[in-house]
PDB file of N, CA and C in Angstrom:
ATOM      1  N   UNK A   1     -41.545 339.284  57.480  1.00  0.00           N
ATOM      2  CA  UNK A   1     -40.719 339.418  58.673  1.00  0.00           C
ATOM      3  C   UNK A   1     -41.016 340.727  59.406  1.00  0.00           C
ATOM      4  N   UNK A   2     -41.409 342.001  58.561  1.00  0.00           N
ATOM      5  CA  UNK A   2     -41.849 342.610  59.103  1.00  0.00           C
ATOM      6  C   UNK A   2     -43.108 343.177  59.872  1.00  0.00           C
ATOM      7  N   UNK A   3     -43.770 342.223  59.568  1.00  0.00           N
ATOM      8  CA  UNK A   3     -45.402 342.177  60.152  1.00  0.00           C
ATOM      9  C   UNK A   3     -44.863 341.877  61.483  1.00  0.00           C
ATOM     10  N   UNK A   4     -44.117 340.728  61.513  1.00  0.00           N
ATOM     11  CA  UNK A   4     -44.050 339.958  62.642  1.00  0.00           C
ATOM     12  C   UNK A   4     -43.459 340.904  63.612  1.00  0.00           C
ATOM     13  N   UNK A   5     -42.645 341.171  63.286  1.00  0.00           N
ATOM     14  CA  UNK A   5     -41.672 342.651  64.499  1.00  0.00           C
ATOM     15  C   UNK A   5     -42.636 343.471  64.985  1.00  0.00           C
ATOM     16  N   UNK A   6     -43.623 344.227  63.735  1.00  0.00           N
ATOM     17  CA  UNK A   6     -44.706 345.230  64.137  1.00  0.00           C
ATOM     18  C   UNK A   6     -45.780 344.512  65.437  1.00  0.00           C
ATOM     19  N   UNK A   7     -46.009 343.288  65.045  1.00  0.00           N
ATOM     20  CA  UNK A   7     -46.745 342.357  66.094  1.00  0.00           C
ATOM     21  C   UNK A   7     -46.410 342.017  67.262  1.00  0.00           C
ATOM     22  N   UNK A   8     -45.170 342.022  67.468  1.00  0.00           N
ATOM     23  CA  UNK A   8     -44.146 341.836  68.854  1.00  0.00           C
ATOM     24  C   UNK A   8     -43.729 343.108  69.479  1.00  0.00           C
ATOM     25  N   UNK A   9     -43.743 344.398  68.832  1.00  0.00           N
ATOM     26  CA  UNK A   9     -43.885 345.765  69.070  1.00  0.00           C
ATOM     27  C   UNK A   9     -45.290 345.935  69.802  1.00  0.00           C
ATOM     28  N   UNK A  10     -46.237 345.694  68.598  1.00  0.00           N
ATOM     29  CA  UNK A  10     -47.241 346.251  69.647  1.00  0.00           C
ATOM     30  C   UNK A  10     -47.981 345.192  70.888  1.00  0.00           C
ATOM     31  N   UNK A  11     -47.591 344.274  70.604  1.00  0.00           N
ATOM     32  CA  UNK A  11     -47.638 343.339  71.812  1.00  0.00           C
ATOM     33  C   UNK A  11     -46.689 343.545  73.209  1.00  0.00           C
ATOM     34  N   UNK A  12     -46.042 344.292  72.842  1.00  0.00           N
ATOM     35  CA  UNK A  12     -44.758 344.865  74.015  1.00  0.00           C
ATOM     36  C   UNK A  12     -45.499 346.220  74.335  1.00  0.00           C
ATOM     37  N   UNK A  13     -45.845 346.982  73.410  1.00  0.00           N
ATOM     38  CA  UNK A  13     -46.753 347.950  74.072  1.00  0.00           C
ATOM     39  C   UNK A  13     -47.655 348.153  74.773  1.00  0.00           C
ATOM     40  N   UNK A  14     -48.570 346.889  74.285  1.00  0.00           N
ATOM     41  CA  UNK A  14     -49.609 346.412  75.340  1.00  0.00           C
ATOM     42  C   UNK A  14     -49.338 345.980  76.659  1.00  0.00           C
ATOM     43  N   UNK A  15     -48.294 344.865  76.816  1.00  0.00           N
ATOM     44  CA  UNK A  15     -48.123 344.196  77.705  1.00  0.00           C
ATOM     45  C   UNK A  15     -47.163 345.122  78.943  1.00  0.00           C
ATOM     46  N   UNK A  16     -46.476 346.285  78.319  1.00  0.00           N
ATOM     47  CA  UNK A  16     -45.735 347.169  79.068  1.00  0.00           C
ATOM     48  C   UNK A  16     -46.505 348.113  79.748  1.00  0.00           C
ATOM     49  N   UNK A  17     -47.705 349.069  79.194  1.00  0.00           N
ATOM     50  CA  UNK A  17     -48.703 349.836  79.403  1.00  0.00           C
ATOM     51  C   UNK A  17     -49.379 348.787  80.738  1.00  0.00           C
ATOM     52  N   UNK A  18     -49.754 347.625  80.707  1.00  0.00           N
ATOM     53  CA  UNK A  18     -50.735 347.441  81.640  1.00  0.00           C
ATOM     54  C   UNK A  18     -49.822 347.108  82.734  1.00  0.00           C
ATOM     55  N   UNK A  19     -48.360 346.079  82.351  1.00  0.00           N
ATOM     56  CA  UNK A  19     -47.696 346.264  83.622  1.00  0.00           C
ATOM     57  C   UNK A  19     -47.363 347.212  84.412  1.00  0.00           C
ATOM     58  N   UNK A  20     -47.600 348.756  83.995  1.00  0.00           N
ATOM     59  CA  UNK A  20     -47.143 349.857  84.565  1.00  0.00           C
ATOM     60  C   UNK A  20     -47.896 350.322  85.319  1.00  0.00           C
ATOM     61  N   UNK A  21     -49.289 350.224  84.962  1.00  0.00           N
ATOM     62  CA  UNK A  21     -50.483 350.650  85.558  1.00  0.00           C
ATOM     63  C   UNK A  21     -51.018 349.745  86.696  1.00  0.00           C
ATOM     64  N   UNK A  22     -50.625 348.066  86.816  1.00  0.00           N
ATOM     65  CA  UNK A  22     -50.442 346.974  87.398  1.00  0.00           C
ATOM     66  C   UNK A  22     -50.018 346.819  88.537  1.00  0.00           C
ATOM     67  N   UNK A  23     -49.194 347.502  88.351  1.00  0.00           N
ATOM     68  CA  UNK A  23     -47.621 347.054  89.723  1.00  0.00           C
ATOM     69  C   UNK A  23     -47.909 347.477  90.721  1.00  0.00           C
ATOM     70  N   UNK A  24     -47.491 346.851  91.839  1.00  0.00           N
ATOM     71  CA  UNK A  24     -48.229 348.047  93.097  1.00  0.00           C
ATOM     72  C   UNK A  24     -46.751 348.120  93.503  1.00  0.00           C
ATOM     73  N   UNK A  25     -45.844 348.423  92.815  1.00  0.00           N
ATOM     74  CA  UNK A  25     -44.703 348.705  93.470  1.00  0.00           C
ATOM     75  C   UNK A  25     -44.088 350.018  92.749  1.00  0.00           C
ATOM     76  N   UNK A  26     -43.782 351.436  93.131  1.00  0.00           N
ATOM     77  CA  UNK A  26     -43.699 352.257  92.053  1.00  0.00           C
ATOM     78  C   UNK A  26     -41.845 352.529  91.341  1.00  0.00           C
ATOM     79  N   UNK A  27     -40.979 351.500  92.711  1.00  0.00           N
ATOM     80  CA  UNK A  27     -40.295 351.905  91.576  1.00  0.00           C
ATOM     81  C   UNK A  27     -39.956 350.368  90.259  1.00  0.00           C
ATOM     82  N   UNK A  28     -40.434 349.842  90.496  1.00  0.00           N
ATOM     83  CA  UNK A  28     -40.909 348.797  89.119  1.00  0.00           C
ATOM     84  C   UNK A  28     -42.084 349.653  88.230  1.00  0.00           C
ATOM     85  N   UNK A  29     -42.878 350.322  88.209  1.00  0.00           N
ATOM     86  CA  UNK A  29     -43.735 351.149  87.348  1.00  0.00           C
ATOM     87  C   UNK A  29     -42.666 352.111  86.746  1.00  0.00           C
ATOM     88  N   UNK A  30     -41.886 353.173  87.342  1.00  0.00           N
ATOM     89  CA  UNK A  30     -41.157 353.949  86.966  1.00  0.00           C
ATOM     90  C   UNK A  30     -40.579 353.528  86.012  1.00  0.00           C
ATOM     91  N   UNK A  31     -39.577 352.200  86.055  1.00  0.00           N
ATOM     92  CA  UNK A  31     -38.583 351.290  84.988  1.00  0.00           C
ATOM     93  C   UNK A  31     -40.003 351.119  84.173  1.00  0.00           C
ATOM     94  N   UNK A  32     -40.814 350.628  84.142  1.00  0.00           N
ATOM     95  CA  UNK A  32     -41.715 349.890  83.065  1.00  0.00           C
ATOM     96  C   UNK A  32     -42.165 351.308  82.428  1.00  0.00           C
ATOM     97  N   UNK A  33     -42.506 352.351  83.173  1.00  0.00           N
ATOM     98  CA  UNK A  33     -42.529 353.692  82.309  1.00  0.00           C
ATOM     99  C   UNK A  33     -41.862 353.802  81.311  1.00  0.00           C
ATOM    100  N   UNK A  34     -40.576 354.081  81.833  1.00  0.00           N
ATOM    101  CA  UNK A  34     -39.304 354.146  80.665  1.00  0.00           C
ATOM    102  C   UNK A  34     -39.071 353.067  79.712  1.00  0.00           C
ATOM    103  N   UNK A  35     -39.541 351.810  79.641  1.00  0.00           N
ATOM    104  CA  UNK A  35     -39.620 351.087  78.688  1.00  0.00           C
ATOM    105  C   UNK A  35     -40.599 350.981  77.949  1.00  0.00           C
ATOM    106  N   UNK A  36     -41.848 351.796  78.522  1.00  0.00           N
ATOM    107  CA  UNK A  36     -42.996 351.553  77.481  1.00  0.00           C
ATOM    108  C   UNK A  36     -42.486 353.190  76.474  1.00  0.00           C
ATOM    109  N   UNK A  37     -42.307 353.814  77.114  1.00  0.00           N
ATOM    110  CA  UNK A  37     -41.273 355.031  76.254  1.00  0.00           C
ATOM    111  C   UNK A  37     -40.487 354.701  75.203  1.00  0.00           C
ATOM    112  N   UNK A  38     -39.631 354.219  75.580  1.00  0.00           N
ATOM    113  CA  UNK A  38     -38.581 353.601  74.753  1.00  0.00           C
ATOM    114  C   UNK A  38     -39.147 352.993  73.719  1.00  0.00           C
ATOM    115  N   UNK A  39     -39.796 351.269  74.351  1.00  0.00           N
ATOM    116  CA  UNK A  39     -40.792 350.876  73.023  1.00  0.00           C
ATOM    117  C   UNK A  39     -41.975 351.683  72.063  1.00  0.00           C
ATOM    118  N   UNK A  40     -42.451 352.648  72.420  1.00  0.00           N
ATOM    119  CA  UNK A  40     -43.215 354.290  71.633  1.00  0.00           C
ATOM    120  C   UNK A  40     -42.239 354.648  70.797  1.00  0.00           C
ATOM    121  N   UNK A  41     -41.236 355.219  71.222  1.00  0.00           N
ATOM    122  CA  UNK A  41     -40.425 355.611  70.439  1.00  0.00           C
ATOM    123  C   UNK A  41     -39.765 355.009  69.085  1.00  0.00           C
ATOM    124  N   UNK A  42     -39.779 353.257  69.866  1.00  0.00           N
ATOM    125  CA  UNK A  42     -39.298 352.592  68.173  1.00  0.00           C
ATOM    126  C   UNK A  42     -40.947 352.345  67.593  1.00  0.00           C
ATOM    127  N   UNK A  43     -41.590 352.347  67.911  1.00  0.00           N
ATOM    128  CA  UNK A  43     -42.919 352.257  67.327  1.00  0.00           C
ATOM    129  C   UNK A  43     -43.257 353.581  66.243  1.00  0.00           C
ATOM    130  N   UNK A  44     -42.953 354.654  66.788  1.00  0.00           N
ATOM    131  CA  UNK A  44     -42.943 356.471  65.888  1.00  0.00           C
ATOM    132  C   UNK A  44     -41.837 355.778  64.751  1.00  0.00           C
ATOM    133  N   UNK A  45     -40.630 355.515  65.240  1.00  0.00           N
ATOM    134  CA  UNK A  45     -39.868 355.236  63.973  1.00  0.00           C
ATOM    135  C   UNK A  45     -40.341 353.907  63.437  1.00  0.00           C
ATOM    136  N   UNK A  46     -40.883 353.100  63.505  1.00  0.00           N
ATOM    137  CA  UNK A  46     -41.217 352.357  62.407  1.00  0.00           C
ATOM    138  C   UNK A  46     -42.607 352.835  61.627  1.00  0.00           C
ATOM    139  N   UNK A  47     -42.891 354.026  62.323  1.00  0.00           N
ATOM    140  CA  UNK A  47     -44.645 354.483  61.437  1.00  0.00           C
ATOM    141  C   UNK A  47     -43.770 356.100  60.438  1.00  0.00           C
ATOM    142  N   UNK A  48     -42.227 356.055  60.349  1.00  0.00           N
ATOM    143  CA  UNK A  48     -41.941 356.703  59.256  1.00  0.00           C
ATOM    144  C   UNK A  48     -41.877 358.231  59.953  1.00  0.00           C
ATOM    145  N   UNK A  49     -42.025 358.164  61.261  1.00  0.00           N
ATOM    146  CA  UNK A  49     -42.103 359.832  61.868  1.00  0.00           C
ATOM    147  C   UNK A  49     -40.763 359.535  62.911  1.00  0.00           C
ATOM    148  N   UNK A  50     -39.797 359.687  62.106  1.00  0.00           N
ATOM    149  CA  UNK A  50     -38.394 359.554  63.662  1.00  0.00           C
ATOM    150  C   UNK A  50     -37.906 360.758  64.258  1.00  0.00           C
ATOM    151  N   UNK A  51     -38.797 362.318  63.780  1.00  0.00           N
ATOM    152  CA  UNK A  51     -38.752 363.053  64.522  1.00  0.00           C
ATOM    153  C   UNK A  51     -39.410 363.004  66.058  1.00  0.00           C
ATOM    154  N   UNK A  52     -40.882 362.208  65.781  1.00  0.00           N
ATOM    155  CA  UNK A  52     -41.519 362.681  67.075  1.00  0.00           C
ATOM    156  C   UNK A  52     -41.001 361.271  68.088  1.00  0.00           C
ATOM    157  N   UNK A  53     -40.241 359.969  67.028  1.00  0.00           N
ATOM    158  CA  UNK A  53     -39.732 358.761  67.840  1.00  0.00           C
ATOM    159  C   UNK A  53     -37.788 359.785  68.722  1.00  0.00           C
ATOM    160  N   UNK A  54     -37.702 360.366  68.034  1.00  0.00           N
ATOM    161  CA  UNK A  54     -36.646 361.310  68.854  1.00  0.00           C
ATOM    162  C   UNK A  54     -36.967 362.124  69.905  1.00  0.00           C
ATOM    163  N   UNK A  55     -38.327 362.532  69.995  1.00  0.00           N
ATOM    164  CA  UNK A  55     -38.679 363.320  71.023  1.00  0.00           C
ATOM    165  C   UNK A  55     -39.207 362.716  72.214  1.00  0.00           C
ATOM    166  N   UNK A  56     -39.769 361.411  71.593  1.00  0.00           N
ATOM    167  CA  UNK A  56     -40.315 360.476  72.866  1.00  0.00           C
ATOM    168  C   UNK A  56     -39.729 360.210  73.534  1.00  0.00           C
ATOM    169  N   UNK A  57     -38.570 360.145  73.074  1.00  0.00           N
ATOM    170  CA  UNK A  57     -37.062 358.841  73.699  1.00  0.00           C
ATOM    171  C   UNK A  57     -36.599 359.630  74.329  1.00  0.00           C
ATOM    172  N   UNK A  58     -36.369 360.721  73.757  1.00  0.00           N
ATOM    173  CA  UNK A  58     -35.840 362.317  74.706  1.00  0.00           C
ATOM    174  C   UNK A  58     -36.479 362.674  75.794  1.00  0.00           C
ATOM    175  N   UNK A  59     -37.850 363.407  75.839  1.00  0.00           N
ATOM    176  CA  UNK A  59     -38.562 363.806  76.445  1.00  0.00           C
ATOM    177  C   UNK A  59     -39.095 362.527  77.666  1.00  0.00           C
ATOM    178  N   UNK A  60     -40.132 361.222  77.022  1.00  0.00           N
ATOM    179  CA  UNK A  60     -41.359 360.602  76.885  1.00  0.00           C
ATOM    180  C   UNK A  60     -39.995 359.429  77.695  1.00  0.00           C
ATOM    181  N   UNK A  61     -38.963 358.978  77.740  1.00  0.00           N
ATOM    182  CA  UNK A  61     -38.389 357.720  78.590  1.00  0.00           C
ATOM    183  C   UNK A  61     -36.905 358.859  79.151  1.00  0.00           C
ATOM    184  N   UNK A  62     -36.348 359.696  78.328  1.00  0.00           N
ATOM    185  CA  UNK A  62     -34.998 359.939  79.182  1.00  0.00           C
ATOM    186  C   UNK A  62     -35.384 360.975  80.550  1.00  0.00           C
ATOM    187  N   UNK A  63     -35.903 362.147  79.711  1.00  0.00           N
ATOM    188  CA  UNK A  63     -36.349 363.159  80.919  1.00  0.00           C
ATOM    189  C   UNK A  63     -37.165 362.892  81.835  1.00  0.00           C
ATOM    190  N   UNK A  64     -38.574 362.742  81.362  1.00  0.00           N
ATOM    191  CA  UNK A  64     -39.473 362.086  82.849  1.00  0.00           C
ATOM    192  C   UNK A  64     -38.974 361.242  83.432  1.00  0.00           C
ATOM    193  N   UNK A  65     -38.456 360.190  82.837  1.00  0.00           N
ATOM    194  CA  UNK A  65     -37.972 359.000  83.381  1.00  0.00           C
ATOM    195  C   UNK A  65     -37.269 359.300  84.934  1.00  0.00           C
ATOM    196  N   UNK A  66     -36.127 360.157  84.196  1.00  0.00           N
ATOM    197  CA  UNK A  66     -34.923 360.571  85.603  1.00  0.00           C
ATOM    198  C   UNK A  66     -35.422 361.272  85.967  1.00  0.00           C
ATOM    199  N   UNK A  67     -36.798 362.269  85.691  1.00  0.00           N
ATOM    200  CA  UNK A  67     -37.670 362.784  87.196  1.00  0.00           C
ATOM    201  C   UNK A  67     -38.315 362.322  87.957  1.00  0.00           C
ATOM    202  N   UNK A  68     -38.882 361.302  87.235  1.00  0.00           N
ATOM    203  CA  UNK A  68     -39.829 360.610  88.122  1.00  0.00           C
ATOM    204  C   UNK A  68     -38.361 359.583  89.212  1.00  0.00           C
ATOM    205  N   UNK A  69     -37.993 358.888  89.092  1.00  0.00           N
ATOM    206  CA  UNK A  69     -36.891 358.535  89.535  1.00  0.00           C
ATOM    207  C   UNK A  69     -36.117 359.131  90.715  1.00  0.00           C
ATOM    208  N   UNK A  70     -36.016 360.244  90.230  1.00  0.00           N
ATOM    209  CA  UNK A  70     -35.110 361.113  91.219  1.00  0.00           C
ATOM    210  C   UNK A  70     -36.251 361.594  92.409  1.00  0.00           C
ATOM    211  N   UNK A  71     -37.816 361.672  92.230  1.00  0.00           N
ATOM    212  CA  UNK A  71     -38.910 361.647  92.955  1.00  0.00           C
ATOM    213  C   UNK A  71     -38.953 360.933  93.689  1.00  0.00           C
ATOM    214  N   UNK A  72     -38.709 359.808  93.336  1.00  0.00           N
ATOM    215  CA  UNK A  72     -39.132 358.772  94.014  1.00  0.00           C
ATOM    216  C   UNK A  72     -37.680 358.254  95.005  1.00  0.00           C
ATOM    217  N   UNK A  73     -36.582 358.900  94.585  1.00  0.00           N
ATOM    218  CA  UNK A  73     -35.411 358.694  95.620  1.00  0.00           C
ATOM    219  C   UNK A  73     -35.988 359.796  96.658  1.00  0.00           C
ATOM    220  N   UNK A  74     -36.299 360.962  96.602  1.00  0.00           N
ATOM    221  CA  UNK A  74     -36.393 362.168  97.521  1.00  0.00           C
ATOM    222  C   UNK A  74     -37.696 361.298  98.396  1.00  0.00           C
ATOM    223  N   UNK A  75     -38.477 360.682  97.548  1.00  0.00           N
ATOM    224  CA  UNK A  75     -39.861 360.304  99.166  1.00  0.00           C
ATOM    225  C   UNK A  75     -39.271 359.024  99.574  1.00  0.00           C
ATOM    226  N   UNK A  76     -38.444 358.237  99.304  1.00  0.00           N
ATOM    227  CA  UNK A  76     -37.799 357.100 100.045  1.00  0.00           C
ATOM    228  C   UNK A  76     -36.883 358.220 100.734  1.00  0.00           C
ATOM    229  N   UNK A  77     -35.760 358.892 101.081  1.00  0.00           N
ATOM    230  CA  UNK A  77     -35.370 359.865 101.793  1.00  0.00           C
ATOM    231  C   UNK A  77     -36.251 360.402 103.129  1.00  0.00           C
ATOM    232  N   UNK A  78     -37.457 361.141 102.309  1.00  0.00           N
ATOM    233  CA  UNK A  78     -38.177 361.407 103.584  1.00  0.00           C
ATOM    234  C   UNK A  78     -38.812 360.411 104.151  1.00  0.00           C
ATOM    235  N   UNK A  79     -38.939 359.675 103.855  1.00  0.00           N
ATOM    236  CA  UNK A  79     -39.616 358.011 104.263  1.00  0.00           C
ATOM    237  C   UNK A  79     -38.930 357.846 105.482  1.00  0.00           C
ATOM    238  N   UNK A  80     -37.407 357.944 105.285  1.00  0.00           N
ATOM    239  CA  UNK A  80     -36.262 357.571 106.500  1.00  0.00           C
ATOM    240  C   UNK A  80     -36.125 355.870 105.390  1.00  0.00           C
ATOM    241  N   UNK A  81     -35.744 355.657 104.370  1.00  0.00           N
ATOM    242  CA  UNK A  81     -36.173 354.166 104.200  1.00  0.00           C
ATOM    243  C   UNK A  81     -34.828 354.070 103.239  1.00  0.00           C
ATOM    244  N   UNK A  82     -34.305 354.997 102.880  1.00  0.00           N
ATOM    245  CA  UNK A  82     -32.987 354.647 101.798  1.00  0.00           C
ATOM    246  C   UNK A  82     -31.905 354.832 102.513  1.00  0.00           C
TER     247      UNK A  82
END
């Protein structure tokens, strides 16, 4: 059962990574950022390291996340578009 999770993990990693790089829309990349983060992070904790799966989730989907985010509200702003 657990192969299978690890297999649907890294199949979510894959499939999240290329949708991000994919999208020509950035704030759908931004969200898919933060979920390929998120999914990293349970990936560190299932490889037995839940320090650096704490730092990802921290750093790697919460912090960039809401910068990049909050970026991307300020150039829709100057856009005139929000």
């Amino acid at each position: 059962m657990t192969f299978v999770f690890d297999l649907l993990l890294a199949l979510s990693l894959l499939w999240s990574a290329w949708r991000t790089l994919a999208t020509p829309r950035l704030d759908r990349a931004i969200v898919l950022f933060i979920i390929f983060g998120l999914l990293m992070s349970l990936a560190w904790a299932r490889l037995a390291a839940p320090d650096i799966g704490l730092a990802e989730a921290a750093i790697g989907a919460g912090l960039t996340g809401a910068l990049l985010l909050d970026a991307y509200g300020v150039l829709l702003r100057r856009r005139g578009t929000a």
